[in-house]
C-alpha atoms as a PDB file:
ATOM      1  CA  UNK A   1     -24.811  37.366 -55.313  1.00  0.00           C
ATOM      2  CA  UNK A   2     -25.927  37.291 -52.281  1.00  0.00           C
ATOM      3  CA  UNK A   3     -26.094  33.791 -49.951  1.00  0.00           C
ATOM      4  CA  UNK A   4     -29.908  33.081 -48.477  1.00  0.00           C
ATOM      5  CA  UNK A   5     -29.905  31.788 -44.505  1.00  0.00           C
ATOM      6  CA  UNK A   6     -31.668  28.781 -46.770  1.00  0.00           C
ATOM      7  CA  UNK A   7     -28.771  28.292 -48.777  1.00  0.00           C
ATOM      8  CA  UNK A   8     -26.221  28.582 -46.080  1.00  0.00           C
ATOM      9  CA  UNK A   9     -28.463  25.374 -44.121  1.00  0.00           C
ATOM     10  CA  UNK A  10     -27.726  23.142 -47.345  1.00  0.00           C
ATOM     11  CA  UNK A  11     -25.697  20.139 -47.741  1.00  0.00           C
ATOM     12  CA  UNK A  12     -25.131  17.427 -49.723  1.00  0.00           C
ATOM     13  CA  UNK A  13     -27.068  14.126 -49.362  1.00  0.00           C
ATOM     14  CA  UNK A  14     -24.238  11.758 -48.469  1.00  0.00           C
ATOM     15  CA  UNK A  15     -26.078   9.120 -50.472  1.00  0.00           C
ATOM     16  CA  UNK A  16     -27.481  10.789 -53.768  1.00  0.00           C
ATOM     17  CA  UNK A  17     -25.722  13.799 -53.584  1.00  0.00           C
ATOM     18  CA  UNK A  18     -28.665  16.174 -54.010  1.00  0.00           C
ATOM     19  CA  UNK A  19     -28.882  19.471 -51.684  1.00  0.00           C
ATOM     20  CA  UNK A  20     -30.603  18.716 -48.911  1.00  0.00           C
ATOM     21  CA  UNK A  21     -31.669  20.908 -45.692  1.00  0.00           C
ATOM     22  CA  UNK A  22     -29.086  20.201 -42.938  1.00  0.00           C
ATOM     23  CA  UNK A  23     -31.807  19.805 -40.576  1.00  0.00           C
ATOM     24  CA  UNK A  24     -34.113  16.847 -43.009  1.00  0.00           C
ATOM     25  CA  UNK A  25     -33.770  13.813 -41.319  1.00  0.00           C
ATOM     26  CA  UNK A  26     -35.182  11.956 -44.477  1.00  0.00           C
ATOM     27  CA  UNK A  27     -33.350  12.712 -47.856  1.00  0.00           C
ATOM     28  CA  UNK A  28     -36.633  13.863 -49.794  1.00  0.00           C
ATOM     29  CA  UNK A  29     -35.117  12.723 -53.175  1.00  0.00           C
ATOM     30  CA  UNK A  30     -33.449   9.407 -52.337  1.00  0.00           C
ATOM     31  CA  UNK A  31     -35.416   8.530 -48.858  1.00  0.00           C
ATOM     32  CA  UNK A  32     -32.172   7.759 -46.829  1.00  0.00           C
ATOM     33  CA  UNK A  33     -31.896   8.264 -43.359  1.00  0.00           C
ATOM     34  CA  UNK A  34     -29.878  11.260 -41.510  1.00  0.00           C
ATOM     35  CA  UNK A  35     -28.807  12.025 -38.430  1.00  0.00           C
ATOM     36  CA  UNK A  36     -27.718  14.822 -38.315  1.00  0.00           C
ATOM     37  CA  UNK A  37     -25.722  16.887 -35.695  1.00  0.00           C
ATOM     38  CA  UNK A  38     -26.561  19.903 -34.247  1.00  0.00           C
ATOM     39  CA  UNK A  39     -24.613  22.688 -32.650  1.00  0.00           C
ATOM     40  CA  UNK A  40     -24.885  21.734 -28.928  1.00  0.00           C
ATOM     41  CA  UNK A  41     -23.770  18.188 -30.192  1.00  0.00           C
ATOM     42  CA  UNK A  42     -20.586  19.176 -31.669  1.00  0.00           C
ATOM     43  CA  UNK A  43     -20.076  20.819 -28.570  1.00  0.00           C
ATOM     44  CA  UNK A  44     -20.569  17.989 -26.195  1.00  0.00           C
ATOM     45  CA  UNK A  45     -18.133  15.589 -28.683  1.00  0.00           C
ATOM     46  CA  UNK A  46     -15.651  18.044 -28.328  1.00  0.00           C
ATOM     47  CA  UNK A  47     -15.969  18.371 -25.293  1.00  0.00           C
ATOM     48  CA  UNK A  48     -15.859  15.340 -24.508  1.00  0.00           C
ATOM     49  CA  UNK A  49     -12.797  14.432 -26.642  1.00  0.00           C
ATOM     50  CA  UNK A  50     -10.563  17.142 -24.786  1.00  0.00           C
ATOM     51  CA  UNK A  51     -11.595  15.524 -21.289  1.00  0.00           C
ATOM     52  CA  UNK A  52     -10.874  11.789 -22.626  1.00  0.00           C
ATOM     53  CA  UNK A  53      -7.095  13.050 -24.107  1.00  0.00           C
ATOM     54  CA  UNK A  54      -6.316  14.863 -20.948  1.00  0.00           C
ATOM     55  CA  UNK A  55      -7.471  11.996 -18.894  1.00  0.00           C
ATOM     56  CA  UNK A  56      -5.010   9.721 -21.194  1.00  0.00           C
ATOM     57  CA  UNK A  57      -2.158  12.251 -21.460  1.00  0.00           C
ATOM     58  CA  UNK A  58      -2.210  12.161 -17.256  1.00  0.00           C
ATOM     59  CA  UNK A  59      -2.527   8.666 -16.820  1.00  0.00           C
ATOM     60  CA  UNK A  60      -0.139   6.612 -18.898  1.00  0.00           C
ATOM     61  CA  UNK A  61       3.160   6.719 -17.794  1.00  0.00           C
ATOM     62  CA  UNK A  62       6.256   7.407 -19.880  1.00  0.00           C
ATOM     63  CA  UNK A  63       6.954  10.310 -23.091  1.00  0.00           C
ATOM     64  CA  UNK A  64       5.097   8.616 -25.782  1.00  0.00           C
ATOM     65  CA  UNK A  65       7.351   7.763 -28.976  1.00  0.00           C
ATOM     66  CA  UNK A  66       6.052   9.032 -32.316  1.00  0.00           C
ATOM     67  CA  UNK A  67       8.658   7.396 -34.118  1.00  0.00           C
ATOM     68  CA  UNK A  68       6.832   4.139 -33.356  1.00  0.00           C
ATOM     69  CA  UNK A  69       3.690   4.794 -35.957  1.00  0.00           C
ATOM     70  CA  UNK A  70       0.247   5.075 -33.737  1.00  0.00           C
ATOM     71  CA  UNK A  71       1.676   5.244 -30.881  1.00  0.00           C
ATOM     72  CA  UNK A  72       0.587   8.835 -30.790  1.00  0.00           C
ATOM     73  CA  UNK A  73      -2.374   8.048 -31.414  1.00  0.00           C
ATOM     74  CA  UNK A  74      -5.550   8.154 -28.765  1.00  0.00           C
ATOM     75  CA  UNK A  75      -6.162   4.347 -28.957  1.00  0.00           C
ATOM     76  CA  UNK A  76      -2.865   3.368 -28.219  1.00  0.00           C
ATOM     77  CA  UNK A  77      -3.301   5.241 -25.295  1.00  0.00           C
ATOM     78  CA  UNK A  78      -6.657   3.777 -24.497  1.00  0.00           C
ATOM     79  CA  UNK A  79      -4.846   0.364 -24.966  1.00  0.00           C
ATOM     80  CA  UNK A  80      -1.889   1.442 -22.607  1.00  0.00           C
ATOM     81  CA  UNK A  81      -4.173   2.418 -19.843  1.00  0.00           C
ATOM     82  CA  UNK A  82      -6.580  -0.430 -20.220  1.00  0.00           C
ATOM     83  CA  UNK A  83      -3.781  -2.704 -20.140  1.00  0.00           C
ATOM     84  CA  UNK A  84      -2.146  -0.669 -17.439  1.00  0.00           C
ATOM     85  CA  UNK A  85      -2.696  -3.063 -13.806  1.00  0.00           C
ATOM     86  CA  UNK A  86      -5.005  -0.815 -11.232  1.00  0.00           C
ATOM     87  CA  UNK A  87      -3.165   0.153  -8.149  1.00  0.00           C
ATOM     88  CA  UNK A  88      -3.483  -2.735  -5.482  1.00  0.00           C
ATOM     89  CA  UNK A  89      -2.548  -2.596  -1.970  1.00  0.00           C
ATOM     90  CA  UNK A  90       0.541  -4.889  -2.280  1.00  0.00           C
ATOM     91  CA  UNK A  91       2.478  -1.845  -1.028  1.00  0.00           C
ATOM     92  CA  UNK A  92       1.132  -1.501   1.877  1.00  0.00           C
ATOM     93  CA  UNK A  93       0.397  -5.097   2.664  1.00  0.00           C
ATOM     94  CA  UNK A  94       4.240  -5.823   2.189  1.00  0.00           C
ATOM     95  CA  UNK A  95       4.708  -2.774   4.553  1.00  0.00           C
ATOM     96  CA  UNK A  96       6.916  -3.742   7.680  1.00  0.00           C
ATOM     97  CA  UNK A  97       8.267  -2.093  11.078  1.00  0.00           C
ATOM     98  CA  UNK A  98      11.890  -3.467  11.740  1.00  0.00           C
ATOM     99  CA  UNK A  99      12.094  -5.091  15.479  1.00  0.00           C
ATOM    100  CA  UNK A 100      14.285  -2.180  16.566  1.00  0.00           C
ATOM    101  CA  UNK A 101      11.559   0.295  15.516  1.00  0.00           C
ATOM    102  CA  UNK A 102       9.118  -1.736  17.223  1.00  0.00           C
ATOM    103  CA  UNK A 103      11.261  -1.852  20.382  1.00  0.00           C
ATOM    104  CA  UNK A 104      12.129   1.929  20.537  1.00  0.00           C
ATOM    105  CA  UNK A 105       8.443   2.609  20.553  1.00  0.00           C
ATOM    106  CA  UNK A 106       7.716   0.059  23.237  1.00  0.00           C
ATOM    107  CA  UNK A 107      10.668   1.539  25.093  1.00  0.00           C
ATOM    108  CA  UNK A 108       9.204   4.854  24.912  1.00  0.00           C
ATOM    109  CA  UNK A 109       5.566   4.338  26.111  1.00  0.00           C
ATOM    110  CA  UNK A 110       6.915   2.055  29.070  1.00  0.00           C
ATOM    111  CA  UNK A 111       9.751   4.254  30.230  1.00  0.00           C
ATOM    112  CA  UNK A 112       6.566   7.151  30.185  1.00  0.00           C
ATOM    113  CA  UNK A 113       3.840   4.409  31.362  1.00  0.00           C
ATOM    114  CA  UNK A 114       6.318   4.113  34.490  1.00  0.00           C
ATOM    115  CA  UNK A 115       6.811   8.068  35.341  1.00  0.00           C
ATOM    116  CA  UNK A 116       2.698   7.592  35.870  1.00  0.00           C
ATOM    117  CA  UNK A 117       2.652   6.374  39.267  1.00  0.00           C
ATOM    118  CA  UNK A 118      -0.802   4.051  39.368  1.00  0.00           C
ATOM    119  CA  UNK A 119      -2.107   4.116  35.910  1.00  0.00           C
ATOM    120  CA  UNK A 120       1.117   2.514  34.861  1.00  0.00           C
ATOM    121  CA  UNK A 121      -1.049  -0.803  33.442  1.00  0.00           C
ATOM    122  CA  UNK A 122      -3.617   1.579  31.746  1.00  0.00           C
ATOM    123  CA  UNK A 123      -0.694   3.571  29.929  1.00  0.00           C
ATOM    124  CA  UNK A 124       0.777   0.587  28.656  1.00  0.00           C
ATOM    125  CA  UNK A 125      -1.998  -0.422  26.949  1.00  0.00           C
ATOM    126  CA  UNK A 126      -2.107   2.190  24.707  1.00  0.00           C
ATOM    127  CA  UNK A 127       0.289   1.502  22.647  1.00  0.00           C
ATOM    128  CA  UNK A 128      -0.205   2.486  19.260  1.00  0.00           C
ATOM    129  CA  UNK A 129       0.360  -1.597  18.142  1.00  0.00           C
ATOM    130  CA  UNK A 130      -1.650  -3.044  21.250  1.00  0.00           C
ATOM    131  CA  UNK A 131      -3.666  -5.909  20.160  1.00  0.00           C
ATOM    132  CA  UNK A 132      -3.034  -5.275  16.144  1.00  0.00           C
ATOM    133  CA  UNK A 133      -1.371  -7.575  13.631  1.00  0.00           C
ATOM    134  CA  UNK A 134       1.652  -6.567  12.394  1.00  0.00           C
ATOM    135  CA  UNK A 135       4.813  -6.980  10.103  1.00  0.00           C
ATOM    136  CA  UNK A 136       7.816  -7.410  12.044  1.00  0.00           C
ATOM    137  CA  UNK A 137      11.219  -7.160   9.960  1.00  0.00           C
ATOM    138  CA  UNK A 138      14.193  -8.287  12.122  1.00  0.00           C
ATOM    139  CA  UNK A 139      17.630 -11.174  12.159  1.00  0.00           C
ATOM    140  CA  UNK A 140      16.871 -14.025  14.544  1.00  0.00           C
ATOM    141  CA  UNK A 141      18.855 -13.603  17.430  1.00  0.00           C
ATOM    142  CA  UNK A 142      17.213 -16.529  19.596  1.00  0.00           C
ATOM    143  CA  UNK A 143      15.782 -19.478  19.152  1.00  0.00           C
ATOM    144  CA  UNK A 144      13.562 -20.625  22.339  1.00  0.00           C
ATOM    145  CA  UNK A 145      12.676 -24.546  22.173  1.00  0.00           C
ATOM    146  CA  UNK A 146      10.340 -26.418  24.876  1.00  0.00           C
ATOM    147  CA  UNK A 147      12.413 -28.634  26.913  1.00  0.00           C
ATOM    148  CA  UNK A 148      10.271 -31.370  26.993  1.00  0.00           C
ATOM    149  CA  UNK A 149       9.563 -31.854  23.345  1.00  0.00           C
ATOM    150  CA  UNK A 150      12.382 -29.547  21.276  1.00  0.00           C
ATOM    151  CA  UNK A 151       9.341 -28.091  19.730  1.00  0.00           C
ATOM    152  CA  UNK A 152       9.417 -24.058  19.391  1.00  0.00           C
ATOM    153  CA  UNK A 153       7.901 -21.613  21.949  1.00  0.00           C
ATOM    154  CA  UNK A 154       9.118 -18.324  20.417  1.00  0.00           C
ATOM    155  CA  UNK A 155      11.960 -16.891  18.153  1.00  0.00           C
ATOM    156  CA  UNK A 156      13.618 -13.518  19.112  1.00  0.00           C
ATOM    157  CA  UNK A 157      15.005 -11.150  16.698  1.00  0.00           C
ATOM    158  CA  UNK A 158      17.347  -9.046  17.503  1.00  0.00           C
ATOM    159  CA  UNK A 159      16.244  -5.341  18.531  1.00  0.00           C
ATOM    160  CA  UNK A 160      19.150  -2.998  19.453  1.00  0.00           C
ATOM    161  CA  UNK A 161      19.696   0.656  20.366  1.00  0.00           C
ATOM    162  CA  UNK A 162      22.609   2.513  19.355  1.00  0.00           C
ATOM    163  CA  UNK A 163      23.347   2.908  23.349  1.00  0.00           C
ATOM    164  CA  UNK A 164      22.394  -0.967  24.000  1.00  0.00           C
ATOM    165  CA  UNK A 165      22.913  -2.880  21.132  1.00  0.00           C
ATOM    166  CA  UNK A 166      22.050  -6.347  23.017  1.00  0.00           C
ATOM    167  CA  UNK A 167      19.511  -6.950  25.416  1.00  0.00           C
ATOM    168  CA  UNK A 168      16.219  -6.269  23.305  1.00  0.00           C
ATOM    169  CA  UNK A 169      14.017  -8.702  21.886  1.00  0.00           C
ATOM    170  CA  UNK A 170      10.927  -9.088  19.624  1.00  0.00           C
ATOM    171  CA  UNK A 171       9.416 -12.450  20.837  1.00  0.00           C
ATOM    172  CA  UNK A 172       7.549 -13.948  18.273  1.00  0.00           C
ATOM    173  CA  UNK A 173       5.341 -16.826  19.132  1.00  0.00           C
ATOM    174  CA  UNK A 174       4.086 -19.206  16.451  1.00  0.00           C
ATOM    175  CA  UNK A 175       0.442 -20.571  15.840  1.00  0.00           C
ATOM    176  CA  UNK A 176       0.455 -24.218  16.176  1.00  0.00           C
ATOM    177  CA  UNK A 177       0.106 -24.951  12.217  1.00  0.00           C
ATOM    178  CA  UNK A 178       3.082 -22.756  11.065  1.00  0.00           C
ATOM    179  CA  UNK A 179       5.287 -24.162  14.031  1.00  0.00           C
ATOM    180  CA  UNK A 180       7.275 -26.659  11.527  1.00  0.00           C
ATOM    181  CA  UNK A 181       7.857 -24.056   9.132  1.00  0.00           C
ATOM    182  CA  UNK A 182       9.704 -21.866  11.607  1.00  0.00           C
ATOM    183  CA  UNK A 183      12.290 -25.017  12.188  1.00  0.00           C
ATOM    184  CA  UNK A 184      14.756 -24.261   9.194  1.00  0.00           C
ATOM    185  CA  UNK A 185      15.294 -20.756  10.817  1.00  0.00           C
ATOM    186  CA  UNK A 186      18.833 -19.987  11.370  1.00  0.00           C
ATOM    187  CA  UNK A 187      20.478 -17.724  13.991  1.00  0.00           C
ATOM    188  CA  UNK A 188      21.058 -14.109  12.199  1.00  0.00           C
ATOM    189  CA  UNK A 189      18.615 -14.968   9.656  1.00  0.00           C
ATOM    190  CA  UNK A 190      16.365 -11.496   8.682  1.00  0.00           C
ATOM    191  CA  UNK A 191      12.821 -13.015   8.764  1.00  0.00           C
ATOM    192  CA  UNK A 192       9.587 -10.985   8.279  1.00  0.00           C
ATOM    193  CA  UNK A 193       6.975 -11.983  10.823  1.00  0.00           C
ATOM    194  CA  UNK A 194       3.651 -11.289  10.575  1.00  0.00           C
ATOM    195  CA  UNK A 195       1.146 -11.536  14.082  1.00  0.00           C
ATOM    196  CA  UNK A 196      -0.357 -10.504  16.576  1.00  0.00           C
ATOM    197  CA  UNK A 197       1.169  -7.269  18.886  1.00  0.00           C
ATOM    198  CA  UNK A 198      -0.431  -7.992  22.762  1.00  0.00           C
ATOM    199  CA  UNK A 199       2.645  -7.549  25.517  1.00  0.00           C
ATOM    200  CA  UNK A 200       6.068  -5.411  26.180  1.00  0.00           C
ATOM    201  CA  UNK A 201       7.905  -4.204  28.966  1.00  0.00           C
ATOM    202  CA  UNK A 202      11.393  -4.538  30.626  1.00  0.00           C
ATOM    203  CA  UNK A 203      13.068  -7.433  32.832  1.00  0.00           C
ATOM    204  CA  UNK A 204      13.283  -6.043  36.021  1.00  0.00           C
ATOM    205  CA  UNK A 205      16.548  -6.813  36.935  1.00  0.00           C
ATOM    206  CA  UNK A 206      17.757  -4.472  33.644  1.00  0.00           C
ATOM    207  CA  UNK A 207      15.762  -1.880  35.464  1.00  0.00           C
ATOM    208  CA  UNK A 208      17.118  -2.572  39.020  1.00  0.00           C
ATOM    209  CA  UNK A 209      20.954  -2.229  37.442  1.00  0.00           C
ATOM    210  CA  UNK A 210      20.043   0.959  35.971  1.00  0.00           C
ATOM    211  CA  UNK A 211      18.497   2.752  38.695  1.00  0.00           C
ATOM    212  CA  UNK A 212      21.259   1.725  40.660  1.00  0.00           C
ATOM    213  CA  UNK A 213      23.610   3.491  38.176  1.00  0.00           C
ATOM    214  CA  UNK A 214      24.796   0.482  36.375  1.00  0.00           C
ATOM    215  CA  UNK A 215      25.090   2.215  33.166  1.00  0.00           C
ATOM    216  CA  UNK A 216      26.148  -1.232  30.990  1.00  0.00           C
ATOM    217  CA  UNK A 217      22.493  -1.728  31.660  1.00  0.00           C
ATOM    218  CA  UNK A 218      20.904   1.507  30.406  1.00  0.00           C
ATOM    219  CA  UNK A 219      18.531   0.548  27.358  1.00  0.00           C
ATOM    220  CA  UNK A 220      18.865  -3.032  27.952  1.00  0.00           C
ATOM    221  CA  UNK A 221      16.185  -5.820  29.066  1.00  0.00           C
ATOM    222  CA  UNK A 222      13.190  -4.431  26.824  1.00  0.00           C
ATOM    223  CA  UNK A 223      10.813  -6.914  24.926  1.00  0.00           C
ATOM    224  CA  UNK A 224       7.978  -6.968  22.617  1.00  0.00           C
ATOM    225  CA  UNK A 225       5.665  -9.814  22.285  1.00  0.00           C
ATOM    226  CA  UNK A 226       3.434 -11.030  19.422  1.00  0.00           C
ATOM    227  CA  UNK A 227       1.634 -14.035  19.415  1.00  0.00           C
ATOM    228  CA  UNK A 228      -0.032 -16.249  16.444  1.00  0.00           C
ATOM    229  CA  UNK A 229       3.321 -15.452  14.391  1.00  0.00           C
ATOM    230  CA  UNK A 230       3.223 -16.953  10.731  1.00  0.00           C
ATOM    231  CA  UNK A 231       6.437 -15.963   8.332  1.00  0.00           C
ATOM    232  CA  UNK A 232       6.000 -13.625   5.508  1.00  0.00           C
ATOM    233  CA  UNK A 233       9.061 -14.356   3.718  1.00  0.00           C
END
């Protein structure tokens, strides 16, 4: 017997069970409703299926156990990413520089600033941190207090070379409103500060020593200085 193109396009109403056309959109024995799907449909839904399970396979973290029931499953994926928390910038907003990394760099673009003769104060500025706010990680080595009210002008923290482990500092002056919670800070305390780079250089008489081969005094007398200081931590 051989099968028609006709009879190879019939199906089963889903509702009466008569053979219908698969292209009817109206059963013409019961009246109900079809929608059927074509070729380029199917296509699309699979398709689309194989784009949504790689998507899901990518994203969720962790081998998925299939021990645990429907946890195999596509929805339970669907749920893991949807209750998955979107990447935020808390990484790099809780990114720091230590005060020793600051320093090196300060000491590097002064020590060059100087070799350039008369644009010395042009070379300074450029500095990589001038006039930014940034995260300063460092211990307190100094505490500097005004004499006439014991209120605080800056605190230092501590920013050694390998060759001059004393010396350096990362002055950190407070804005007004955030002065009385820098007052519980302890010497050697590790702080994170968070302001406003604007100043660095050395203390000339560091520099005199050195030049005139005082080598206890090689490295030494550098500072970095950020302003409108709040603490992170």
């Amino acid at each position: 017997m051989t099968t028609t193109g006709d009879d190879m396009a019939l199906v089963k109403c889903k509702e009466c069970g008569e053979k219908i056309s698969s292209s009817a959109k109206i059963c013409p024995h019961c009246g109900k409703k079809r929608n059927p799907m074509g070729l380029g449909s199917w296509i699309v839904a699979i398709f689309m299926s194989f784009v949504i399970f790689s998507y899901l396979n990518s994203e969720v973290d962790g081998p998925v156990n299939n021990q645990s029931g429907d946890k195999g499953s596509l929805l339970w994926r669907l749920e893991q990413k949807i209750q998955k928390p979107s990447p935020s910038n808390s990484k790099q907003e809780a990114s720091f520089i230590t005060s020793t990394q600051l320093m090196s760099n300060c000491a590097i673009d002064f020590d060059a600033a100087l070799k350039m003769g008369d644009n010395v104060n042009y070379d300074l500025k450029q500095n990589k941190y001038m006039n930014k706010i940034i995260t300063v990680k460092g211990a307190v080595s100094h505490i500097e207090r005004d004499s006439s009210n014991n209120t605080i002008t800056y605190v230092a923290l501590k920013a050694g070379f390998p060759w001059a482990p004393d010396g350096n500092t990362v002055q950190c002056y407070p804005q007004e409103s955030n002065r009385a919670s820098l007052e519980n800070i302890k010497i050697g305390r590790e702080v994170i500060i968070v302001g406003k780079f604007y100043n660095y250089g050395r203390e000339k008489r560091f520099l005199d020593q050195e030049r005139a081969g005082n080598s206890n005094f090689k490295g030494s007398g550098y500072y970095a200085k950020i302003k409108d200081c709040k603490l992170a931590n």
